[in-house]
C-alpha atoms as a PDB file:
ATOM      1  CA  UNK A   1      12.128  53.078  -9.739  1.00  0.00           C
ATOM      2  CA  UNK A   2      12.322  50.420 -12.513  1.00  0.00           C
ATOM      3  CA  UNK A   3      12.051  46.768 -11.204  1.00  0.00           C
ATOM      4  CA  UNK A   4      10.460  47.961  -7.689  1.00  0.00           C
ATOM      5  CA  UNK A   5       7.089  46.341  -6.919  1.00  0.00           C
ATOM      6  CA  UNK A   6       4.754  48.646  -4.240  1.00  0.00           C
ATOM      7  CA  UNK A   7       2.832  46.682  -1.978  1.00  0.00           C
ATOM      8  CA  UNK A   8       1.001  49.124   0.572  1.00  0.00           C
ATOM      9  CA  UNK A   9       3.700  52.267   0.179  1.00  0.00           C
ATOM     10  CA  UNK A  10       6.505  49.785   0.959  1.00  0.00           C
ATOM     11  CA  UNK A  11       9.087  49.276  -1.934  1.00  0.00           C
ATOM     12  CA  UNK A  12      10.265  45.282  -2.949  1.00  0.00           C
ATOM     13  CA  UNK A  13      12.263  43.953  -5.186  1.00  0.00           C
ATOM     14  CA  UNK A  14      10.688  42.673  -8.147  1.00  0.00           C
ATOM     15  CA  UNK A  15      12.451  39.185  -7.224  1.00  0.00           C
ATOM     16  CA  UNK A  16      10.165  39.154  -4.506  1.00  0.00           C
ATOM     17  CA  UNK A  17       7.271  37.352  -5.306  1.00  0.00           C
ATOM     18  CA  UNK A  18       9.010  34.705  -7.384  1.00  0.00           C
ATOM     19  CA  UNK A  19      11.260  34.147  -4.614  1.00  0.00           C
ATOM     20  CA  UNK A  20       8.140  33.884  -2.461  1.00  0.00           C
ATOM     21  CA  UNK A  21       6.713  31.350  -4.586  1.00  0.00           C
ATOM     22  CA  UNK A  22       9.490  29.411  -5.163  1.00  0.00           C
ATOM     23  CA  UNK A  23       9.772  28.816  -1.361  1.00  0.00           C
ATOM     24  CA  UNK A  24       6.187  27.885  -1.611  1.00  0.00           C
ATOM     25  CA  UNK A  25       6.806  25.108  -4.374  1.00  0.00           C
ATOM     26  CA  UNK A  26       9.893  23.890  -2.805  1.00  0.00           C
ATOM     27  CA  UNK A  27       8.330  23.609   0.324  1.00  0.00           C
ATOM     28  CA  UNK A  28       5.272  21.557  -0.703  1.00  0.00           C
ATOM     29  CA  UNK A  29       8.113  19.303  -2.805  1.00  0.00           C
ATOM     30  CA  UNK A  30      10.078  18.887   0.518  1.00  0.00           C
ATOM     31  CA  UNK A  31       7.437  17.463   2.148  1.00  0.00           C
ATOM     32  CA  UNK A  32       6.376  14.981  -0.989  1.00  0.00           C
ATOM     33  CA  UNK A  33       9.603  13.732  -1.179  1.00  0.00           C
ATOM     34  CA  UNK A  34       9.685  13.387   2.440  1.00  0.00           C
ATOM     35  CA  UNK A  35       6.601  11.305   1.746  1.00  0.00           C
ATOM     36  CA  UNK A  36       8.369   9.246  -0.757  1.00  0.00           C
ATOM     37  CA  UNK A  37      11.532   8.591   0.585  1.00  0.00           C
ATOM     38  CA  UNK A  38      13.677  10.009  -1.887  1.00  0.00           C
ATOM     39  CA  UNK A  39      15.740  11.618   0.710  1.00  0.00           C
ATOM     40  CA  UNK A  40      17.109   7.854   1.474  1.00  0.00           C
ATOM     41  CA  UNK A  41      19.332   8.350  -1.897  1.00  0.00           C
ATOM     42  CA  UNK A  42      20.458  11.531  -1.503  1.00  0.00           C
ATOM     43  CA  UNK A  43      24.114  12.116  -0.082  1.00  0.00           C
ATOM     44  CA  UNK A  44      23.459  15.855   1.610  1.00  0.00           C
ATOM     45  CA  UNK A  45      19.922  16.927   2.084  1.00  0.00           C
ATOM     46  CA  UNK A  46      21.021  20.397   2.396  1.00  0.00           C
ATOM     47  CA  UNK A  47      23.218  20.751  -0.929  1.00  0.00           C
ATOM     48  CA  UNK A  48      20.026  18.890  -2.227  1.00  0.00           C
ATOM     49  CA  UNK A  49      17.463  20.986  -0.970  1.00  0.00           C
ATOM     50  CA  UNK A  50      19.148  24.355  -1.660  1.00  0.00           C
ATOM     51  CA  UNK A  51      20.050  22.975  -5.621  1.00  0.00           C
ATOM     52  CA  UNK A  52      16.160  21.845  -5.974  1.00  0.00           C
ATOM     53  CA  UNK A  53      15.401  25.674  -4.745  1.00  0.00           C
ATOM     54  CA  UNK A  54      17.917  27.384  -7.516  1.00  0.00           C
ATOM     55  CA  UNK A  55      15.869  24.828  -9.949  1.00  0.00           C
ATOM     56  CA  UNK A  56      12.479  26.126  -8.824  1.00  0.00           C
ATOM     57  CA  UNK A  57      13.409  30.322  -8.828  1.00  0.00           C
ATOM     58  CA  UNK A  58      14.999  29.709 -11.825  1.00  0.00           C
ATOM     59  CA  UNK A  59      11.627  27.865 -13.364  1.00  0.00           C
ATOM     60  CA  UNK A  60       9.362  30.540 -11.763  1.00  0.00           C
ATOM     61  CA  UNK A  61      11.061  33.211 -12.955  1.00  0.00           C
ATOM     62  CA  UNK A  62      10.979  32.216 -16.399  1.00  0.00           C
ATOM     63  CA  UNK A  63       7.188  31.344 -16.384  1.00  0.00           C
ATOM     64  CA  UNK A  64       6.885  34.584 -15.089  1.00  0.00           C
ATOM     65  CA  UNK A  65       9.070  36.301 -18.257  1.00  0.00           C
ATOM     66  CA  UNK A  66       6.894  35.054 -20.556  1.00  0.00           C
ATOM     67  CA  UNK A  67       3.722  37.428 -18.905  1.00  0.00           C
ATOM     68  CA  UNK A  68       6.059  40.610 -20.190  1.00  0.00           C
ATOM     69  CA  UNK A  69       6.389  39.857 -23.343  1.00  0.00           C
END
């Protein structure tokens, strides 16, 4: 199938791995900001957290467009 990734006979998405990733990087930004205390000025950690993970899957997966071209 086009867009299916194989990893050991078991079929993913293709969105996997950047989704993976992003999770990664959001994670590791989490815990810096954490550090930094920007969470002090932010109204809803949750809205904040889940916008800052759109912001990172969207910026993976257009690092990662530029590999098929």
């Amino acid at each position: 199938m086009i867009g299916d990734l194989t990893f050991y006979g078991i079929y993913l998405p293709a969105l996997a791995l950047p989704l993976l990733l992003a999770y990664i990087g959001v994670a590791g930004l989490r815990w810096v900001f954490g550090r930094l205390g920007v969470y002090r000025w932010v109204w809803h950690r949750s809205l904040f957290n889940v916008s800052l993970y759109v912001i990172v899957l969207c910026a993976v997966v257009r690092w990662s467009a530029g590999w098929s071209s």
